[in-house]
N, C-alpha and C. Protein backbone atom coordinates (compact mmCIF):
# COMPACT_ATOMS: atom_id res chain seq x y z
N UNK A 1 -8.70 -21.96 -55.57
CA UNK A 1 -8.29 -23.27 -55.98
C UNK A 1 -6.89 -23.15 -56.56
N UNK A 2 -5.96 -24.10 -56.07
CA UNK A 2 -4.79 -24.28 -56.50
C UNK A 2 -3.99 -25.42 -57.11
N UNK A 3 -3.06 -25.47 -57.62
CA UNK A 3 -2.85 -26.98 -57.49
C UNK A 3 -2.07 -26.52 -59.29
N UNK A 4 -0.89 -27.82 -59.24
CA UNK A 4 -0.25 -27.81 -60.59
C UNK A 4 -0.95 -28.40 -61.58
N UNK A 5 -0.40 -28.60 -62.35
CA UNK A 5 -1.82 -28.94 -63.99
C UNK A 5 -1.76 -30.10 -64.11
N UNK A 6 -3.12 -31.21 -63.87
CA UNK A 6 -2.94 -32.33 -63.84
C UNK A 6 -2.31 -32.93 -64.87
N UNK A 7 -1.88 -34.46 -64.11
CA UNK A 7 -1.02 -35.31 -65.19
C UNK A 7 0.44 -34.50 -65.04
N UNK A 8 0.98 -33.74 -64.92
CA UNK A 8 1.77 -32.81 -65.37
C UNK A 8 3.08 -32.09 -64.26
N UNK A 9 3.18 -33.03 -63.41
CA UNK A 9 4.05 -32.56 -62.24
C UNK A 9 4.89 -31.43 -62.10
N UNK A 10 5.79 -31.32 -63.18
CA UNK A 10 6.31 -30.52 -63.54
C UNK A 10 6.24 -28.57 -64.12
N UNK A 11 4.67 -28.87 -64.57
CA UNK A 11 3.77 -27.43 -64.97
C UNK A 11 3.23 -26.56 -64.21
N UNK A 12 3.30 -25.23 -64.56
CA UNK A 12 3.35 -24.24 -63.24
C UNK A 12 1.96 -24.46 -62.38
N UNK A 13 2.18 -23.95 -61.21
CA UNK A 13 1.13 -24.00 -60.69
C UNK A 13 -0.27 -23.27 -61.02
N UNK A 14 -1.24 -23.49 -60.90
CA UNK A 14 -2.68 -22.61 -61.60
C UNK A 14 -3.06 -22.13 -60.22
N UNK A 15 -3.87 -21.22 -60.06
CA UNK A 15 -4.89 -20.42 -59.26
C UNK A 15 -5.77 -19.67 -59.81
N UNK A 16 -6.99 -20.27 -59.47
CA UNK A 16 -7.97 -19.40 -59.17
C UNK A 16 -8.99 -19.07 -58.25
N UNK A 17 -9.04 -17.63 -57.91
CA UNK A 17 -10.01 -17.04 -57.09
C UNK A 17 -11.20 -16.98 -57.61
N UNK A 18 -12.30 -16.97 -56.59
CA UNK A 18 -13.83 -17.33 -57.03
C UNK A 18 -14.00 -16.19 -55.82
N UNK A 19 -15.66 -15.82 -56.33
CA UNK A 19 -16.29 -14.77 -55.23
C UNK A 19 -17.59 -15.04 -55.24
N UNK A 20 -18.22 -15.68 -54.07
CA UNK A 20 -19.76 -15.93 -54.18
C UNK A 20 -20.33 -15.37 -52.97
N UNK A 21 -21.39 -14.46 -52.83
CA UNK A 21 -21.93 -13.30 -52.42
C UNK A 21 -23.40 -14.02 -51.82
N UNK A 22 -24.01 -15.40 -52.45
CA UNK A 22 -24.97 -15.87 -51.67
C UNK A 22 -25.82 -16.20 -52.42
N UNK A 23 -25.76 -15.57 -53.99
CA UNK A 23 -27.04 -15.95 -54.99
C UNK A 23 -26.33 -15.84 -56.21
N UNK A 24 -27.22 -16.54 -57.14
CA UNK A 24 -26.46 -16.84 -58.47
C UNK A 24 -25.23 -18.01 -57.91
N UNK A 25 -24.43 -18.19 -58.92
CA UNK A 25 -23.61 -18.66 -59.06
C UNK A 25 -22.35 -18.12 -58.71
N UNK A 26 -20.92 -18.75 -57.99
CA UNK A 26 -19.78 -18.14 -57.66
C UNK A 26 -18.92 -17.35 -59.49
N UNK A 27 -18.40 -16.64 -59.13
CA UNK A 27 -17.57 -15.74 -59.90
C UNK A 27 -16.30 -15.98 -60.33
N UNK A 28 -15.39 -16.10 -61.23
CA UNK A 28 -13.96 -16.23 -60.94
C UNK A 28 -13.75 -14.27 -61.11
N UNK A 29 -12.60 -14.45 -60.01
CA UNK A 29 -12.55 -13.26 -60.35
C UNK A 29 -10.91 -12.66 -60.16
N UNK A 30 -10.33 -13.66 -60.14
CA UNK A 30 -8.54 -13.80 -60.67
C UNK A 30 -8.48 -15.34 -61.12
N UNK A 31 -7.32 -15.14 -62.18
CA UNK A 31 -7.04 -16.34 -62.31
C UNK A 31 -5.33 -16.28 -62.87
N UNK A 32 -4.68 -16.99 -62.82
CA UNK A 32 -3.31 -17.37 -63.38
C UNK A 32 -2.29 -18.58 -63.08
N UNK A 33 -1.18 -18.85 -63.94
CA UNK A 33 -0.80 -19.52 -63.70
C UNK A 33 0.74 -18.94 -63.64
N UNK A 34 1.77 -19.94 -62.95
CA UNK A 34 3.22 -19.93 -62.53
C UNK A 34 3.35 -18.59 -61.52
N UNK A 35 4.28 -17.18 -62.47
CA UNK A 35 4.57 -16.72 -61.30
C UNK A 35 2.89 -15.96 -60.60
N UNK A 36 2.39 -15.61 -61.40
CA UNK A 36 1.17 -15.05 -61.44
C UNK A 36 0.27 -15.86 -60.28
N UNK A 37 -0.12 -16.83 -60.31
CA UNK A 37 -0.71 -17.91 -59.50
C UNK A 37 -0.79 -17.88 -58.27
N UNK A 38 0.96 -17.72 -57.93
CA UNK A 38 1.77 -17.65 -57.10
C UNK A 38 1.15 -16.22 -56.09
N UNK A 39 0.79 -15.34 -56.46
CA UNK A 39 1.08 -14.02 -56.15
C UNK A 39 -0.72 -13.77 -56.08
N UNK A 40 -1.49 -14.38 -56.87
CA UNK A 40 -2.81 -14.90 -56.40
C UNK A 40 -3.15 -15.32 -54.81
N UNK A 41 -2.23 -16.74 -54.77
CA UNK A 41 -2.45 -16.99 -53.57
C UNK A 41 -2.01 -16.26 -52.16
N UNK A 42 -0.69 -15.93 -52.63
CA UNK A 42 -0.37 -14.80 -51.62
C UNK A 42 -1.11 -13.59 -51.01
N UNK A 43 -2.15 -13.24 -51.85
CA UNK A 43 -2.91 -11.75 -51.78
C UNK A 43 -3.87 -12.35 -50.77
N UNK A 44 -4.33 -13.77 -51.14
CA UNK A 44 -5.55 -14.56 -50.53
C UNK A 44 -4.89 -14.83 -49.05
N UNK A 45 -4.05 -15.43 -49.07
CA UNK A 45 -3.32 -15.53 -48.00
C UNK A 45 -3.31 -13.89 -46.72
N UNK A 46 -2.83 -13.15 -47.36
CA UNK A 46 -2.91 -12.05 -46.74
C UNK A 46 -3.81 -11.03 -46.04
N UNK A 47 -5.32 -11.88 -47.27
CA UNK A 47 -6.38 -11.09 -46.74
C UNK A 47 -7.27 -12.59 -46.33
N UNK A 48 -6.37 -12.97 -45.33
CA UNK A 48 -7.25 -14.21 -44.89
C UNK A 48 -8.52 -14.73 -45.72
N UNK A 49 -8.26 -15.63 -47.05
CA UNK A 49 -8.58 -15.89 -47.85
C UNK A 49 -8.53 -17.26 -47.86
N UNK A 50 -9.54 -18.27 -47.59
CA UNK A 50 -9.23 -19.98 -47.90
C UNK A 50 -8.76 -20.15 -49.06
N UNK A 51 -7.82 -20.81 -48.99
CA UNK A 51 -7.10 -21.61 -49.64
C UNK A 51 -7.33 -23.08 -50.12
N UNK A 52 -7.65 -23.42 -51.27
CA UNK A 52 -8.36 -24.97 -51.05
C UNK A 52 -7.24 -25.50 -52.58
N UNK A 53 -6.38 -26.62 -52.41
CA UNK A 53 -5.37 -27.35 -53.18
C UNK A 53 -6.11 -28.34 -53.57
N UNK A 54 -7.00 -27.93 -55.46
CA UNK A 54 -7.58 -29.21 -55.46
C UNK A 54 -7.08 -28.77 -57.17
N UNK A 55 -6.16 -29.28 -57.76
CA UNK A 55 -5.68 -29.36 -59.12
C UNK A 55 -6.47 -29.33 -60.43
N UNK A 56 -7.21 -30.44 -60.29
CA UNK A 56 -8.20 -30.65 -61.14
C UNK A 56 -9.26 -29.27 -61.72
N UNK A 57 -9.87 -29.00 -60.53
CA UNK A 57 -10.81 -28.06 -60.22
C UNK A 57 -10.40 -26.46 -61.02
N UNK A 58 -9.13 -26.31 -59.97
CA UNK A 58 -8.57 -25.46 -60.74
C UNK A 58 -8.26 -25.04 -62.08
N UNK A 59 -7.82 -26.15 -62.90
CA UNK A 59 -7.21 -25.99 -63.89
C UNK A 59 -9.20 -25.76 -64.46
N UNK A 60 -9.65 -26.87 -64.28
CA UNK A 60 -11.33 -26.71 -64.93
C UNK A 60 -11.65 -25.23 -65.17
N UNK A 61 -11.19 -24.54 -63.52
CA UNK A 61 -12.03 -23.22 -63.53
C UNK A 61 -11.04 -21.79 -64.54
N UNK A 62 -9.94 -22.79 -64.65
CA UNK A 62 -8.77 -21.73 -65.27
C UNK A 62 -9.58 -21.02 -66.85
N UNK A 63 -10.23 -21.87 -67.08
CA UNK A 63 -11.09 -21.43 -68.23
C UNK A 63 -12.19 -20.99 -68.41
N UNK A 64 -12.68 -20.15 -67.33
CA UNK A 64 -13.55 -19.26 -67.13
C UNK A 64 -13.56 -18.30 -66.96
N UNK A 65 -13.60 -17.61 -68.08
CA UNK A 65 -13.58 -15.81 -67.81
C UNK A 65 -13.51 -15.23 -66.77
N UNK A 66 -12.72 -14.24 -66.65
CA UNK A 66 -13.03 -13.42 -65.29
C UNK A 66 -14.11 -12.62 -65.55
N UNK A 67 -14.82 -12.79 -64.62
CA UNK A 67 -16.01 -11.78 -64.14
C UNK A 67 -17.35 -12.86 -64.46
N UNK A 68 -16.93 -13.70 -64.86
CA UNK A 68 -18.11 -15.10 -65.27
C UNK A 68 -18.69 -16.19 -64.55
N UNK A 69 -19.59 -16.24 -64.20
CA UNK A 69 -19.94 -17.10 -63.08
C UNK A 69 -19.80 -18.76 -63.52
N UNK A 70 -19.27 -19.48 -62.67
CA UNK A 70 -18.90 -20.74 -63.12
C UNK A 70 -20.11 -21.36 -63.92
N UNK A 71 -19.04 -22.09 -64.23
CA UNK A 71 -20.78 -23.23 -65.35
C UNK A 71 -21.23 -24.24 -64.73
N UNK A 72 -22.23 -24.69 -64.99
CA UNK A 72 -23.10 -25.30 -64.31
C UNK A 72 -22.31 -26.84 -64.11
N UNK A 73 -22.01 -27.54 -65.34
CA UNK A 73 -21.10 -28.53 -65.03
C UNK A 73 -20.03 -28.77 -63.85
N UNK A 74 -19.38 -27.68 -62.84
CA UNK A 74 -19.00 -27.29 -61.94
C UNK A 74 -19.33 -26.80 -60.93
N UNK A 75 -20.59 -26.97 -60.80
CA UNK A 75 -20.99 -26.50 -59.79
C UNK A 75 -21.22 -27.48 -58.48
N UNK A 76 -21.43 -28.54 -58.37
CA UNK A 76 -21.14 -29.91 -57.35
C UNK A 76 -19.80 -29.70 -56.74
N UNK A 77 -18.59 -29.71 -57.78
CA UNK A 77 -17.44 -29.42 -57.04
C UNK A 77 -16.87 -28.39 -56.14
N UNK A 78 -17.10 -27.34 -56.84
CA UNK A 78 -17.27 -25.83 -56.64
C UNK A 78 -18.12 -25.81 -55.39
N UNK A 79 -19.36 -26.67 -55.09
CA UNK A 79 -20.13 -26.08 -54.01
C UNK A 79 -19.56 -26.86 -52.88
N UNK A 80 -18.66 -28.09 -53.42
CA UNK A 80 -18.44 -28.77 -51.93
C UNK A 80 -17.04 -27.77 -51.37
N UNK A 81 -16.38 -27.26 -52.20
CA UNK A 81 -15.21 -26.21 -51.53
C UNK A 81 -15.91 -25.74 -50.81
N UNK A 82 -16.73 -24.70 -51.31
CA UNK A 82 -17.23 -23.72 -50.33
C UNK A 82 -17.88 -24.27 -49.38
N UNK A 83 -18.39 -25.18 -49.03
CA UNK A 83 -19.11 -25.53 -47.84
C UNK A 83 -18.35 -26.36 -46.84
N UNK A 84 -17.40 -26.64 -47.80
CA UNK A 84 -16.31 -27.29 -46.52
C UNK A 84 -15.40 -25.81 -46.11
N UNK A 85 -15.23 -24.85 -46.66
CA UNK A 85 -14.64 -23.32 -46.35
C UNK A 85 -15.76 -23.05 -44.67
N UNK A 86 -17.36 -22.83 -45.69
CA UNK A 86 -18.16 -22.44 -44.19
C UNK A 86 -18.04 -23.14 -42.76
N UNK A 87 -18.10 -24.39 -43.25
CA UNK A 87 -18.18 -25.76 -42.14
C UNK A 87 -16.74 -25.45 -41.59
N UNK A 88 -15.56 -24.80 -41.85
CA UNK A 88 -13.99 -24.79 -41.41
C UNK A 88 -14.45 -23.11 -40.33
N UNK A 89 -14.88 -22.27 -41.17
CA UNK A 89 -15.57 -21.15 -40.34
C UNK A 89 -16.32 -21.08 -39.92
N UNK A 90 -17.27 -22.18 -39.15
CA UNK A 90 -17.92 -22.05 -38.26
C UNK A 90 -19.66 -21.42 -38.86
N UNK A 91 -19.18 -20.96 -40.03
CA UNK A 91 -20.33 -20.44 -40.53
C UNK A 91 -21.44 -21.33 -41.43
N UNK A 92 -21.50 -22.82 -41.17
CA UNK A 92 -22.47 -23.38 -41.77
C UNK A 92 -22.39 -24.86 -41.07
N UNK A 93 -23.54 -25.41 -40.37
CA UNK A 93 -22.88 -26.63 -39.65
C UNK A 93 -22.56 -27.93 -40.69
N UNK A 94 -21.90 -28.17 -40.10
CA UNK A 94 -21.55 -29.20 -41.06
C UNK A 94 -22.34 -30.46 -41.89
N UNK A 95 -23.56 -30.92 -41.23
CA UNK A 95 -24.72 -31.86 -41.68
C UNK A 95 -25.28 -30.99 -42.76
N UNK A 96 -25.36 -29.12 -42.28
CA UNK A 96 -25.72 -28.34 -43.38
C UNK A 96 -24.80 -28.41 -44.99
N UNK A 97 -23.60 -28.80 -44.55
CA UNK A 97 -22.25 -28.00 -45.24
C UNK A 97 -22.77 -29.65 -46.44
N UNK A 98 -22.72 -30.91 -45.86
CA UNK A 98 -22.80 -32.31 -46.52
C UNK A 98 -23.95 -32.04 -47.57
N UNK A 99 -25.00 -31.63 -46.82
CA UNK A 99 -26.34 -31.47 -47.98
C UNK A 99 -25.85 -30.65 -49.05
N UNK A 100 -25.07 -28.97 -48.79
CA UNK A 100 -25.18 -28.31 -49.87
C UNK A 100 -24.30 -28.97 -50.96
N UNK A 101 -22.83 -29.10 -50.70
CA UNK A 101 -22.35 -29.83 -51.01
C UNK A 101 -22.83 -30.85 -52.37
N UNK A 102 -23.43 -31.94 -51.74
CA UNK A 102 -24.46 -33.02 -52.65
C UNK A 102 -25.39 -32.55 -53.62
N UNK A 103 -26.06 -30.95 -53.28
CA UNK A 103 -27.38 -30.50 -54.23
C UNK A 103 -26.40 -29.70 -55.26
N UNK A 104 -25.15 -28.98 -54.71
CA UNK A 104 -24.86 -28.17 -55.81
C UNK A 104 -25.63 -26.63 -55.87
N UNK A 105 -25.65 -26.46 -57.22
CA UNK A 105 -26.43 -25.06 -57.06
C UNK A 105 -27.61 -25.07 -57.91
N UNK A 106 -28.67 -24.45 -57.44
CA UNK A 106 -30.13 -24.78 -58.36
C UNK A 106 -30.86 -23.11 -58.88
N UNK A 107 -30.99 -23.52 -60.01
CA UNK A 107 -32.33 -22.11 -60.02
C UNK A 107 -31.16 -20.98 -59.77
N UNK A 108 -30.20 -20.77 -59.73
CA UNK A 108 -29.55 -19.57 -59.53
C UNK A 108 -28.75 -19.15 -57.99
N UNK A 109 -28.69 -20.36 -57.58
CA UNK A 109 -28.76 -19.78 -55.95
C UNK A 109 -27.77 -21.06 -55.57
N UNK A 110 -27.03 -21.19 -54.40
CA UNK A 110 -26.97 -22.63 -53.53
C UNK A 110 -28.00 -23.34 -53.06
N UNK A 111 -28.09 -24.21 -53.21
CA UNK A 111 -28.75 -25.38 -52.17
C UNK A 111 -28.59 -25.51 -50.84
């Protein structure tokens, strides 16, 4: 997740990387802002890494520890990235990608 700090046109850009493996909850597992951010996305970029420009989100997740699995309050948003990521790779059909999306994450796991 990327994107400059809402309200704030002018403020460096934020990034953060998430890592979700299939159970539990996704991970942050970089995060920064300006030049740092920057150099986030680039790595993602490089290791063919989705990229998803949603400001808000970002900055939300900017405050989550690294190595901490997102909080539950975030998890609706958080799950519609990733399922619009699978549904872009082919790896979740898309009627699938809408449901998970909508449930979020339950009990420890995706929907």
């Amino acid at each position: 997740m990327t994107g400059p700090q809402p309200d704030k046109p002018s403020s460096p850009r934020v990034a953060v990387a998430l890592e979700y493996d299939g159970s539990g909850a996704p991970r942050v597992t970089a995060k920064g802002r300006g030049e740092l951010a920057e150099r986030i996305v680039e790595s993602g970029r490089e290791h063919g890494v989705a990229i998803e420009e949603n400001a808000v989100l970002a900055q939300a997740l900017s405050a989550v520890e690294l190595d901490d699995q997102i909080p539950e309050e975030l998890y609706r948003a958080t799950a519609q990235v990733i399922a619009f990521v699978l549904s872009m790779r082919g790896e979740m059909r898309p009627g699938t990608a809408r449901a998970a999306a909508r449930a979020g994450y339950r009990d420890g796991g995706a929907s």
